[in-house]
C-alpha atoms as a PDB file:
ATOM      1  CA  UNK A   1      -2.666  -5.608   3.818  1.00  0.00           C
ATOM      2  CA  UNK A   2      -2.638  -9.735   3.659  1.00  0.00           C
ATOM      3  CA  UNK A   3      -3.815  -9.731   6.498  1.00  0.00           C
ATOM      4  CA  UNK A   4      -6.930  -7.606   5.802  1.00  0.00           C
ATOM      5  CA  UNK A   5      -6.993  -9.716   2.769  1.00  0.00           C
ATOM      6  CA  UNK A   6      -7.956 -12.425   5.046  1.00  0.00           C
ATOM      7  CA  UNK A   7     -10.404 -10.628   7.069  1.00  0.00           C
ATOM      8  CA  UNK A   8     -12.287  -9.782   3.409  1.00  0.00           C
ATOM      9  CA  UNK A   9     -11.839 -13.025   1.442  1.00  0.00           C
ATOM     10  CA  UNK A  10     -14.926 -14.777   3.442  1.00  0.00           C
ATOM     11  CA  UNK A  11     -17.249 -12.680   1.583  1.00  0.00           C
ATOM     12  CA  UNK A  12     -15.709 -13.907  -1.973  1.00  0.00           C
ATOM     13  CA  UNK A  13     -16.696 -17.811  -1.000  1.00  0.00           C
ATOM     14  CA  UNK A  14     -16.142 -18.131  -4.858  1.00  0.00           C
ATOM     15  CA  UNK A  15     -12.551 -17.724  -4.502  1.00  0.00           C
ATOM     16  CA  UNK A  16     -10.081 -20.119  -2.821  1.00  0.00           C
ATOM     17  CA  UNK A  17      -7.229 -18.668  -1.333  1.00  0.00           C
ATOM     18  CA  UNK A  18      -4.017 -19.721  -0.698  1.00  0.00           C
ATOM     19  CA  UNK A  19      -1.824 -17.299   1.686  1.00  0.00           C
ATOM     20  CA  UNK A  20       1.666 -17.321   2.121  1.00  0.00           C
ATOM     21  CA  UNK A  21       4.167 -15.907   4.884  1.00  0.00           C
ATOM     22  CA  UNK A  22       7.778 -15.420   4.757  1.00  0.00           C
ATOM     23  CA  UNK A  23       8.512 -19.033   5.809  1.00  0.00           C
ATOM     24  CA  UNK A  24       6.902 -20.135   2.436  1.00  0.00           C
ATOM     25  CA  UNK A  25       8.402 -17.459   0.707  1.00  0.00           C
ATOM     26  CA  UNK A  26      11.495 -15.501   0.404  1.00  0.00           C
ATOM     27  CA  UNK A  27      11.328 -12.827  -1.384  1.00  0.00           C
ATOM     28  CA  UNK A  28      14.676 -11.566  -1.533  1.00  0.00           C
ATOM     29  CA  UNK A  29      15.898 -14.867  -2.988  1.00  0.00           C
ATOM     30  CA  UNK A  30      15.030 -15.984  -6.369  1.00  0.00           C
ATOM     31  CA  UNK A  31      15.507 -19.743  -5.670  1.00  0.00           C
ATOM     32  CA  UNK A  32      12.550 -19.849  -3.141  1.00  0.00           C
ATOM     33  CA  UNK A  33      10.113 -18.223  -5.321  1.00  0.00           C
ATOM     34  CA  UNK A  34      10.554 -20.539  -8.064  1.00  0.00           C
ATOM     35  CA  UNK A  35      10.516 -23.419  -6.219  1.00  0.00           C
ATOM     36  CA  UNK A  36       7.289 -22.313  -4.270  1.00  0.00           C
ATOM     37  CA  UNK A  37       5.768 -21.750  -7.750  1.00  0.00           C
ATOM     38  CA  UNK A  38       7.275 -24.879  -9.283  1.00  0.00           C
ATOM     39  CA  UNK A  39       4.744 -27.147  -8.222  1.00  0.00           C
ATOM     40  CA  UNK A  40       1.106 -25.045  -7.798  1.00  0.00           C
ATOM     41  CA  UNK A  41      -0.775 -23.504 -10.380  1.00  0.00           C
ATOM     42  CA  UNK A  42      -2.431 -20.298  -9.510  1.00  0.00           C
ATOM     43  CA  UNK A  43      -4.932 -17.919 -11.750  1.00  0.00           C
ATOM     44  CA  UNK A  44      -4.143 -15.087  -9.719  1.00  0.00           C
ATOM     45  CA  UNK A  45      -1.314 -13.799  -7.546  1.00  0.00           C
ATOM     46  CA  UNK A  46      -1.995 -11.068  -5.442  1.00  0.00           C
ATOM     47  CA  UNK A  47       1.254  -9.033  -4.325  1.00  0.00           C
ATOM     48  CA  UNK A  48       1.100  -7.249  -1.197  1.00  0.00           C
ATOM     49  CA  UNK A  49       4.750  -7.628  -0.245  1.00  0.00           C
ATOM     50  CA  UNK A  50       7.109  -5.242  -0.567  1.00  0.00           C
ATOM     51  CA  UNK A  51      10.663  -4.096   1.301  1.00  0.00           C
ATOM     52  CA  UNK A  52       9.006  -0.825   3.375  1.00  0.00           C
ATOM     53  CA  UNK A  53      11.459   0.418   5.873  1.00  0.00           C
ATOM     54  CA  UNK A  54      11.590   3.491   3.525  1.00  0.00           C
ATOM     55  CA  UNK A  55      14.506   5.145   5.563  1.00  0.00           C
ATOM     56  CA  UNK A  56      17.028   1.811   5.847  1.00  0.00           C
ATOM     57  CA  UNK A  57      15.968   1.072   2.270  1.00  0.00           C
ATOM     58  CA  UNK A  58      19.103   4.340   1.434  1.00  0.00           C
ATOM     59  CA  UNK A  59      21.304   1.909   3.365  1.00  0.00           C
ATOM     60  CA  UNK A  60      20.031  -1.807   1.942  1.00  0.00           C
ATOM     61  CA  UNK A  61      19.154  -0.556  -1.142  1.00  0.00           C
ATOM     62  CA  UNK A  62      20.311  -3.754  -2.693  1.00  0.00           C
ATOM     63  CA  UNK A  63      17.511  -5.867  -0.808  1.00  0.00           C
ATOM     64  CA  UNK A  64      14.928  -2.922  -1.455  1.00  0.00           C
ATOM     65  CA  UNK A  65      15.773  -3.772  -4.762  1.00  0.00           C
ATOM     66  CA  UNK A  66      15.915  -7.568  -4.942  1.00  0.00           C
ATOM     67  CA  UNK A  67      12.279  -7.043  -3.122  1.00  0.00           C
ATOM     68  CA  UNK A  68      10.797  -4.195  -4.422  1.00  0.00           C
ATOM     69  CA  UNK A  69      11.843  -5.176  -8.391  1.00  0.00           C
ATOM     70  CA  UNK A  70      13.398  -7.903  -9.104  1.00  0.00           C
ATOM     71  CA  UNK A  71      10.784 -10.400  -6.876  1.00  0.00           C
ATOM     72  CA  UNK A  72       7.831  -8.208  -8.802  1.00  0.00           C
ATOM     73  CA  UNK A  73       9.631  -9.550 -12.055  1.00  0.00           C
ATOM     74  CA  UNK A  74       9.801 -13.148 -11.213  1.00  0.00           C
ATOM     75  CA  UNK A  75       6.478 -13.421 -10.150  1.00  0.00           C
ATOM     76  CA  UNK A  76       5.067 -11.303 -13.243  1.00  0.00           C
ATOM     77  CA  UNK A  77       7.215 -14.100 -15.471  1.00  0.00           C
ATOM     78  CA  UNK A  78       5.498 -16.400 -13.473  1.00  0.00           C
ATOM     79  CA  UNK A  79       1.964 -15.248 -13.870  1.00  0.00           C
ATOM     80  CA  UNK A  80       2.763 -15.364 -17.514  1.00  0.00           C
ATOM     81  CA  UNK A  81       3.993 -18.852 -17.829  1.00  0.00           C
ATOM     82  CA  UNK A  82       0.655 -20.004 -15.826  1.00  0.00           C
ATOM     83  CA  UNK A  83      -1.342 -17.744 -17.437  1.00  0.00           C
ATOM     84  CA  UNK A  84      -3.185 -16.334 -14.497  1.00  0.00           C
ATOM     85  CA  UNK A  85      -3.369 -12.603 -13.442  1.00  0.00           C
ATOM     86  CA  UNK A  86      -1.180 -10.468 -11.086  1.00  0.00           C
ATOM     87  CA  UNK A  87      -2.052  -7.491  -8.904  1.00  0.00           C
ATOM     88  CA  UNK A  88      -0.068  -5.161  -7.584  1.00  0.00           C
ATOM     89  CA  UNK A  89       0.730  -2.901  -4.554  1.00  0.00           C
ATOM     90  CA  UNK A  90       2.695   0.088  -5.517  1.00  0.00           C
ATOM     91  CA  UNK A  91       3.013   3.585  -3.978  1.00  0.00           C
ATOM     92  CA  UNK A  92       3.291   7.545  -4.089  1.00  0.00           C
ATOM     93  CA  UNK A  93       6.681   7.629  -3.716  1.00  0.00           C
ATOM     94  CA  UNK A  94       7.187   6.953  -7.376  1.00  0.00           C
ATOM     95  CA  UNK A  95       6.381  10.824  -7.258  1.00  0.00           C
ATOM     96  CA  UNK A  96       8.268  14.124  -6.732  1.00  0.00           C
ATOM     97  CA  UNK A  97       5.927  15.155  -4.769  1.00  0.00           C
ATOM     98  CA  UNK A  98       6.369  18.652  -5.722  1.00  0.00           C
ATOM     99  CA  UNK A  99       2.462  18.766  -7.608  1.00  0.00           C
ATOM    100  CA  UNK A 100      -0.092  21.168  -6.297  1.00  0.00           C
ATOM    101  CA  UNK A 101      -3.314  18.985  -7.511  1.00  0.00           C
ATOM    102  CA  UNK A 102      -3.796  15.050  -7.046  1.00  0.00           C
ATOM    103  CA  UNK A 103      -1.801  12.872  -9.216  1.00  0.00           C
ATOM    104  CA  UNK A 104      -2.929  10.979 -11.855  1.00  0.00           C
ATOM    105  CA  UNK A 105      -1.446   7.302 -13.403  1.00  0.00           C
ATOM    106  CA  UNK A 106      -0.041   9.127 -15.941  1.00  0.00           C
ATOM    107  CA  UNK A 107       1.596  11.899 -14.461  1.00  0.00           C
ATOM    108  CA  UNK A 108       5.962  12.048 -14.611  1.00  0.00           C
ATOM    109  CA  UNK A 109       7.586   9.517 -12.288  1.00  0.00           C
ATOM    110  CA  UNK A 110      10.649  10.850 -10.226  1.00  0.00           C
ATOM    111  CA  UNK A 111      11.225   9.146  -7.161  1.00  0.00           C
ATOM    112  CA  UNK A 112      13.462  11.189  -4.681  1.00  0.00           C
ATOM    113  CA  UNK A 113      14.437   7.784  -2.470  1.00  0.00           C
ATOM    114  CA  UNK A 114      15.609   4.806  -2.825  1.00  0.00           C
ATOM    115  CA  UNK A 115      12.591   3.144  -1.848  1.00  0.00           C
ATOM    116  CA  UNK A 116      10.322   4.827  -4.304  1.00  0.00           C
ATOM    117  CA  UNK A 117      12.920   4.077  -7.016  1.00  0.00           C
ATOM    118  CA  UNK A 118      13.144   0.222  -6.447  1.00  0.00           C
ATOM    119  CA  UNK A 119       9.119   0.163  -6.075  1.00  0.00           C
ATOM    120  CA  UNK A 120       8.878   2.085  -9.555  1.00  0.00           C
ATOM    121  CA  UNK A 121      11.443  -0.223 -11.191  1.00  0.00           C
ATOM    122  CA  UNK A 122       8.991  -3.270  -9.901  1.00  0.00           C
ATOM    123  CA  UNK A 123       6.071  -1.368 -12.204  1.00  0.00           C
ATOM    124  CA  UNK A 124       8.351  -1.172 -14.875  1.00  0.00           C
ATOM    125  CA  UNK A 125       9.543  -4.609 -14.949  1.00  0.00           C
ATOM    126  CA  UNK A 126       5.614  -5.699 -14.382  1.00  0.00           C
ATOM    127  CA  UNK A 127       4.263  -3.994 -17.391  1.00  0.00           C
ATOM    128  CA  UNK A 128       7.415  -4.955 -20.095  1.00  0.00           C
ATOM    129  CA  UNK A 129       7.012  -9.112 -18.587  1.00  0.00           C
ATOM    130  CA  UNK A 130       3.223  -8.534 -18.702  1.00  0.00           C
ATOM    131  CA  UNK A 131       1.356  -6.429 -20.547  1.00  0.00           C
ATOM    132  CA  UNK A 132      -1.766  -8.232 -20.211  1.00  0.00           C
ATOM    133  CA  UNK A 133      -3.944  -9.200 -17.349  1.00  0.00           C
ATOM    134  CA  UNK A 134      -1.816  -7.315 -14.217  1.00  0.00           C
ATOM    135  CA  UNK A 135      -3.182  -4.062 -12.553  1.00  0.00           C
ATOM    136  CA  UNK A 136      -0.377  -2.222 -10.656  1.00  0.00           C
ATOM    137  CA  UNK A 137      -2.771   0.016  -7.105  1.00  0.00           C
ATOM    138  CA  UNK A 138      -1.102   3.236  -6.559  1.00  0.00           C
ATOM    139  CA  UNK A 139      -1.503   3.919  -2.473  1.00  0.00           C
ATOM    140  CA  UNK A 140      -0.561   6.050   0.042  1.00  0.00           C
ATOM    141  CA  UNK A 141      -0.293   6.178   4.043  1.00  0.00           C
ATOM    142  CA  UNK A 142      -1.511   2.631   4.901  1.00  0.00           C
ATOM    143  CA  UNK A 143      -2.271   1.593   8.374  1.00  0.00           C
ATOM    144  CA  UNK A 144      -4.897  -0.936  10.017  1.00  0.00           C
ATOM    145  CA  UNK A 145      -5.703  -2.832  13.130  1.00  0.00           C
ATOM    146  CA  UNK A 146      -2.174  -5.205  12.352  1.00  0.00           C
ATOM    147  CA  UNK A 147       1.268  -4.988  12.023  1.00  0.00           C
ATOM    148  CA  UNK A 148       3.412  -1.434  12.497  1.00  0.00           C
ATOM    149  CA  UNK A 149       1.853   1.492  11.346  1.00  0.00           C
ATOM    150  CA  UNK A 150       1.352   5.247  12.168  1.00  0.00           C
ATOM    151  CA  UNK A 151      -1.767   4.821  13.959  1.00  0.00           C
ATOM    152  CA  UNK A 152      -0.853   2.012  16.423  1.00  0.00           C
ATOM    153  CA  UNK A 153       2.169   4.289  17.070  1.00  0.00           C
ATOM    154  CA  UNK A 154       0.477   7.601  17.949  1.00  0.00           C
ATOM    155  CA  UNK A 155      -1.629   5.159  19.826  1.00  0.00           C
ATOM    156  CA  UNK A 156       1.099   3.698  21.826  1.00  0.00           C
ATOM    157  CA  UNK A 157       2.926   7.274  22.010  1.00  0.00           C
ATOM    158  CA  UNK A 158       0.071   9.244  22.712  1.00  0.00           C
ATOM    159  CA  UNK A 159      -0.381   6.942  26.135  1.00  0.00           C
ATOM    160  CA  UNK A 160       3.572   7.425  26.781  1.00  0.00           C
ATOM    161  CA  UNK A 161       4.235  10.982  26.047  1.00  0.00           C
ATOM    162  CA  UNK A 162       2.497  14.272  27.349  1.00  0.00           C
ATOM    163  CA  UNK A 163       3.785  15.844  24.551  1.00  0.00           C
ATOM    164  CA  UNK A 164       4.591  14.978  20.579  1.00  0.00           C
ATOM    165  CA  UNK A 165       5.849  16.938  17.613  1.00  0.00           C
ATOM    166  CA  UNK A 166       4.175  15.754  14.459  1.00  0.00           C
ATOM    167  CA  UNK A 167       5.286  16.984  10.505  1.00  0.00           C
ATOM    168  CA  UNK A 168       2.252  18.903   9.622  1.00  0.00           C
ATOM    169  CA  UNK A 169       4.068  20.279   5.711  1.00  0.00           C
ATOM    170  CA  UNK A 170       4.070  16.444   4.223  1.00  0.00           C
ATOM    171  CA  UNK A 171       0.098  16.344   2.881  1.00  0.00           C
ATOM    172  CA  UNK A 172      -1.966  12.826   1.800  1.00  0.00           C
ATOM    173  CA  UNK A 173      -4.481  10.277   2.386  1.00  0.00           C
ATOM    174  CA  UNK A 174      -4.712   7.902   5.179  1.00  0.00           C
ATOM    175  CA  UNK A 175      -5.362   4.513   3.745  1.00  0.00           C
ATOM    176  CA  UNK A 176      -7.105   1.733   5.819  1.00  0.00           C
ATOM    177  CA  UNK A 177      -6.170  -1.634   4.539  1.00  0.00           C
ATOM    178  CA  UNK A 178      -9.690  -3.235   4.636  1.00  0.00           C
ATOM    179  CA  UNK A 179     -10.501  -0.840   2.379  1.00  0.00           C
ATOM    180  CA  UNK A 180      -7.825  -1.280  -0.062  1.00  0.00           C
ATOM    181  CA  UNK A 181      -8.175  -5.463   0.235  1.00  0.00           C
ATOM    182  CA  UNK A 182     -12.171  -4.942  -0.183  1.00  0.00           C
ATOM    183  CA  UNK A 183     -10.992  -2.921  -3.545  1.00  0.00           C
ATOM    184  CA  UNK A 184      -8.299  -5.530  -4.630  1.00  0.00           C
ATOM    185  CA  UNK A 185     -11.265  -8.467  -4.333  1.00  0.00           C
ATOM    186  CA  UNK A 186     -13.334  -6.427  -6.238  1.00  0.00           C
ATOM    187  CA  UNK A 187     -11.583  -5.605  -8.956  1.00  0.00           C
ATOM    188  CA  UNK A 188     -10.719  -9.621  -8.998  1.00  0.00           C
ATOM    189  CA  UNK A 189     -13.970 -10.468  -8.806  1.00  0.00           C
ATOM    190  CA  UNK A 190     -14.887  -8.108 -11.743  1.00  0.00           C
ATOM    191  CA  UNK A 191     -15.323  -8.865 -15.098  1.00  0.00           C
ATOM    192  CA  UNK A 192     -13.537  -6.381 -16.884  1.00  0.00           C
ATOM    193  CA  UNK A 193      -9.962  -7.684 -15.025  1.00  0.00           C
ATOM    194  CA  UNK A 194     -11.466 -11.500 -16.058  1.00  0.00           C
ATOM    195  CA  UNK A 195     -11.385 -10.853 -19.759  1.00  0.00           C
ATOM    196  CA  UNK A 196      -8.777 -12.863 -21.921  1.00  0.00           C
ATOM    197  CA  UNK A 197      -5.948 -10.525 -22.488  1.00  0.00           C
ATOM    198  CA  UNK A 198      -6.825  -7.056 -20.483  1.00  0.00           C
ATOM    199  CA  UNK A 199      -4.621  -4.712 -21.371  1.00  0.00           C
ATOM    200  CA  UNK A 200      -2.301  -3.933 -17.941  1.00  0.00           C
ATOM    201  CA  UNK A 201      -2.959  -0.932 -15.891  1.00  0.00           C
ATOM    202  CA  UNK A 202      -2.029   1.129 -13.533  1.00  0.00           C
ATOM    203  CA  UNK A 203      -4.556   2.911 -10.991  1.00  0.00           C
ATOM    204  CA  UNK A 204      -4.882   4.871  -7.585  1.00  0.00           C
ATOM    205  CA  UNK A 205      -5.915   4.075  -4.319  1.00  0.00           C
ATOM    206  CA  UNK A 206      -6.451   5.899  -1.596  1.00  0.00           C
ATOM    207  CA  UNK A 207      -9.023   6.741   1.222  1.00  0.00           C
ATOM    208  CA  UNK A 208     -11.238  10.263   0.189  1.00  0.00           C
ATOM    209  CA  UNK A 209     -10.345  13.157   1.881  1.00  0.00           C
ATOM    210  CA  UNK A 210      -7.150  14.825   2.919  1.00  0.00           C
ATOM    211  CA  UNK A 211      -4.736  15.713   5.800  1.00  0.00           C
ATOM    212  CA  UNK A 212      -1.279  16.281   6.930  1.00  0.00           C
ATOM    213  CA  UNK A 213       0.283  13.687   9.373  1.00  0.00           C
ATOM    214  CA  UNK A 214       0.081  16.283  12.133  1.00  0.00           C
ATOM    215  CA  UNK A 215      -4.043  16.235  11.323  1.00  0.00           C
ATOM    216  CA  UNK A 216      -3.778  12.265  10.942  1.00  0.00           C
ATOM    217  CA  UNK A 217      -2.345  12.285  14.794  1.00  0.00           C
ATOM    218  CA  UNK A 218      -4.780  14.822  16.053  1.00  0.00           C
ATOM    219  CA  UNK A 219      -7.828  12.643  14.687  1.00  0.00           C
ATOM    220  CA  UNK A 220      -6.694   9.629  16.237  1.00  0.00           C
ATOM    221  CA  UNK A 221      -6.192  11.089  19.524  1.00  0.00           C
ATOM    222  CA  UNK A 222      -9.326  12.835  19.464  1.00  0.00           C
ATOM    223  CA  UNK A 223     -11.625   9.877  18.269  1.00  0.00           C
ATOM    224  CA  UNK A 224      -9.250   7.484  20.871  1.00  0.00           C
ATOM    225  CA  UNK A 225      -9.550  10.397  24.146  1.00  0.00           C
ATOM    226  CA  UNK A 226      -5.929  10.696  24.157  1.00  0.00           C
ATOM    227  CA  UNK A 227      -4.788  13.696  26.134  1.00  0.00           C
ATOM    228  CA  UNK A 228      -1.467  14.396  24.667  1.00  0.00           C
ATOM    229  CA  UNK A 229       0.119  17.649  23.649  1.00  0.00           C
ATOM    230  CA  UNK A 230       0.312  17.924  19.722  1.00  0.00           C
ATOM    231  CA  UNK A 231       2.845  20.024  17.928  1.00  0.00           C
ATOM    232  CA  UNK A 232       3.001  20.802  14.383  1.00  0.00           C
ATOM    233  CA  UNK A 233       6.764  20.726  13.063  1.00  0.00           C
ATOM    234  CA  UNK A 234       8.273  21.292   9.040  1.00  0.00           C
ATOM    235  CA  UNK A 235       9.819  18.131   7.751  1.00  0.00           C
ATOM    236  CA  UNK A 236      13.393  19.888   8.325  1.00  0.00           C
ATOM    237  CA  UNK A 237      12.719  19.685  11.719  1.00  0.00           C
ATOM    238  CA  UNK A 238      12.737  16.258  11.381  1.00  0.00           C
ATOM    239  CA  UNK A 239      15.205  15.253   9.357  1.00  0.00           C
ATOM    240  CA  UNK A 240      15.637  11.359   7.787  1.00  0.00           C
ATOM    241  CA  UNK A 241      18.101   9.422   5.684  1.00  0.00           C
ATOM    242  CA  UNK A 242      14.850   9.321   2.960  1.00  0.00           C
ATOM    243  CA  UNK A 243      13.308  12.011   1.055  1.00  0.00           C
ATOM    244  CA  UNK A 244       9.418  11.897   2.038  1.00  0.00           C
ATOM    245  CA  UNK A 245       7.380  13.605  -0.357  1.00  0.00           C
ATOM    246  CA  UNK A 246       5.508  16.783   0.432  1.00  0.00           C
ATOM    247  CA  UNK A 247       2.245  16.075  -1.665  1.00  0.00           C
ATOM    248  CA  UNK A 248       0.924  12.688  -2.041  1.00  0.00           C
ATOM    249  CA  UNK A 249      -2.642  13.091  -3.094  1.00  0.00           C
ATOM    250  CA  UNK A 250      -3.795  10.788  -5.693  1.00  0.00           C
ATOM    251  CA  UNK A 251      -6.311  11.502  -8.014  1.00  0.00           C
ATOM    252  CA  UNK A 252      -8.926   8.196  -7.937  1.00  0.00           C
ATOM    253  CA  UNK A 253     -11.111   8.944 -10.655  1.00  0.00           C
ATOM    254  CA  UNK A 254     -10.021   6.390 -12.861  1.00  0.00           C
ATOM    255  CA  UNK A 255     -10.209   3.228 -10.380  1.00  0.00           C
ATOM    256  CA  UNK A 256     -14.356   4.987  -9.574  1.00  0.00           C
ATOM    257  CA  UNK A 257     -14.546   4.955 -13.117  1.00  0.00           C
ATOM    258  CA  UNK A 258     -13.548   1.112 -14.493  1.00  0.00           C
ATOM    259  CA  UNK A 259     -14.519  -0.829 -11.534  1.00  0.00           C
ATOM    260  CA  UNK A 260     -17.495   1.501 -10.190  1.00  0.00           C
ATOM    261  CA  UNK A 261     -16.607   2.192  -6.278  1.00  0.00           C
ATOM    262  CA  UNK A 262     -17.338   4.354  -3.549  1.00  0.00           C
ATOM    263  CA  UNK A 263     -14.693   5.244  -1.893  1.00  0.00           C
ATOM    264  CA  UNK A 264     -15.134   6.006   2.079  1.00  0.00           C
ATOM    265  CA  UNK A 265     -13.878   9.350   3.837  1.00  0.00           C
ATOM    266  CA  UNK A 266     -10.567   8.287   5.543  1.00  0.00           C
ATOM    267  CA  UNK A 267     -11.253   9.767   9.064  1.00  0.00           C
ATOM    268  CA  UNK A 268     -14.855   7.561   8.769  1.00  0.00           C
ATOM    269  CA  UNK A 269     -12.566   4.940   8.266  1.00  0.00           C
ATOM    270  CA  UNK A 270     -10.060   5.402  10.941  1.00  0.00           C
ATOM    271  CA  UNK A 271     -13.020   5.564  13.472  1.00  0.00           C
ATOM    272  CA  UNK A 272     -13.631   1.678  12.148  1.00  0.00           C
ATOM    273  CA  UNK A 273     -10.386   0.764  12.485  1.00  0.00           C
ATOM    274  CA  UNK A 274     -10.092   2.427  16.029  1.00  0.00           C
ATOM    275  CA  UNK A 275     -12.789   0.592  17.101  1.00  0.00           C
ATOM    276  CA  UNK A 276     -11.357  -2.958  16.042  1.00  0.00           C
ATOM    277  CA  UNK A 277      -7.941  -1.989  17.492  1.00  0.00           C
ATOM    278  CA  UNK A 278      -9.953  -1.324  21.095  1.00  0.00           C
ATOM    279  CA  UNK A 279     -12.076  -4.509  20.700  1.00  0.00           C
ATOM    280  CA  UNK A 280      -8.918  -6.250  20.508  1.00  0.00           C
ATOM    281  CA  UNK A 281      -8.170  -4.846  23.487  1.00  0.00           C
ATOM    282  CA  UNK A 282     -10.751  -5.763  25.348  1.00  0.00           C
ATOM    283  CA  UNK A 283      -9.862  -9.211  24.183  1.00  0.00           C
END
């Protein structure tokens, strides 16, 4: 997502960015987020960090934690003290995922890992430390041309494998990262997030459109004339040290609503991000 950040922030010229790595800072420790922050001023942090090796996260739960919460803490006391804005990158596992029609922002919370339980206590630390000016994005499924994700996966499996078994009872939205970091500059470029004091929010983000993951694969094949064998399994099949949920649609109306988007079809989006990944390629 930073890095699709980047890609986007050349059509905001009115913003100047500064964009960190690991090296600059840690996370994890509390010492090297203060002391980055010590010395530079910012009006808005935008947070698209988080611990997200879902199925270690039940064995390092303690860095999930230190990541996923306490780090969303220190930098929401910091946005505070330099009165600037924060956004946020949260996630559906905050959910059951037992629901049988899209979630909304205020539906229950009841995370069944330990990964959606550290990213939930980062929103709840977020909104007590800052109640104004911080929006907290809801997403789900997020892949793109960079980094480790399920699509450059299938892509590297699908040329590897004749055959694949892919969980076709776990039901969402693909989300392509442009997308979501064309969203995030939009909503900082808007004026409702620019007034003094806007009350802190929480809102969903997703591509439109849904699918299982066995549907996600078979699209990406498809649209990438892969000739592998698809199988659809159950999620018992398949099982993991983490609890995935079994229905992560999000309901988006709000985020259309305050900040006035369209929000593309995910598969129409996948094609894009396809045709970057074989561009790159070709490269």
């Amino acid at each position: 997502l930073g890095q699709s950040l980047k890609a986007v922030v050349p059509l905001h010229p009115d913003f100047e960015f500064t964009f960190t790595t690991r090296t600059d800072i840690d996370l994890s420790n509390q010492q090297s987020v203060h002391d980055y922050f010590q010395h530079q001023q910012f009006d808005l942090i935008i947070n698209c960090a988080a611990y997200t090796a879902v199925d270690k996260a039940e064995s390092e739960s303690e860095l999930a934690d230190r990541i996923n919460h306490l780090a969303v803490k220190q930098l929401a006391e910091i946005a505070k003290q330099q009165n600037g804005k924060l956004i946020h990158i949260s996630t559906d596992y905050v959910f059951n995922g037992r629901q049988c029609r899209p979630y909304i922002e205020s539906d229950d919370v009841a995370p069944q890992s330990i990964y959606g339980s550290s990213k939930l206590k980062g929103e709840q630390a977020l909104l007590t430390v800052l109640p104004n000016n911080s929006i907290i994005i809801r997403t789900s499924w997020v892949y793109s041309e960079y980094g480790h994700n399920f699509v450059k996966t299938m892509l590297r499996l699908g040329q590897e494998r004749e055959s694949l078994n892919v969980i076709f009872d776990q039901v969402g939205t693909p989300t392509y990262a442009h997308d979501l970091a064309a969203i995030i500059m939009t909503i900082a470029a808007s004026e409702t997030f620019n007034q003094d004091n806007f009350i802190s929010e929480i809102v969903h983000y997703s591509n439109e459109g849904v699918c299982s993951w066995y549907d996600f694969a078979k699209a990406i094949f498809e649209l990438s004339n892969i000739d592998c064998n698809l199988s659809p399994i159950e999620t018992k099949a398949y099982p993991t040290p983490a609890t995935r949920p079994h229905y992560s649609l999000l309901n988006k109306a709000k985020i259309k609503q305050h900040y006035d988007i369209t929000i593309p079809y995910w598969k129409d989006s996948l094609q894009v991000c396809l045709r970057k990944l074989a561009q790159q390629e070709q490269h």
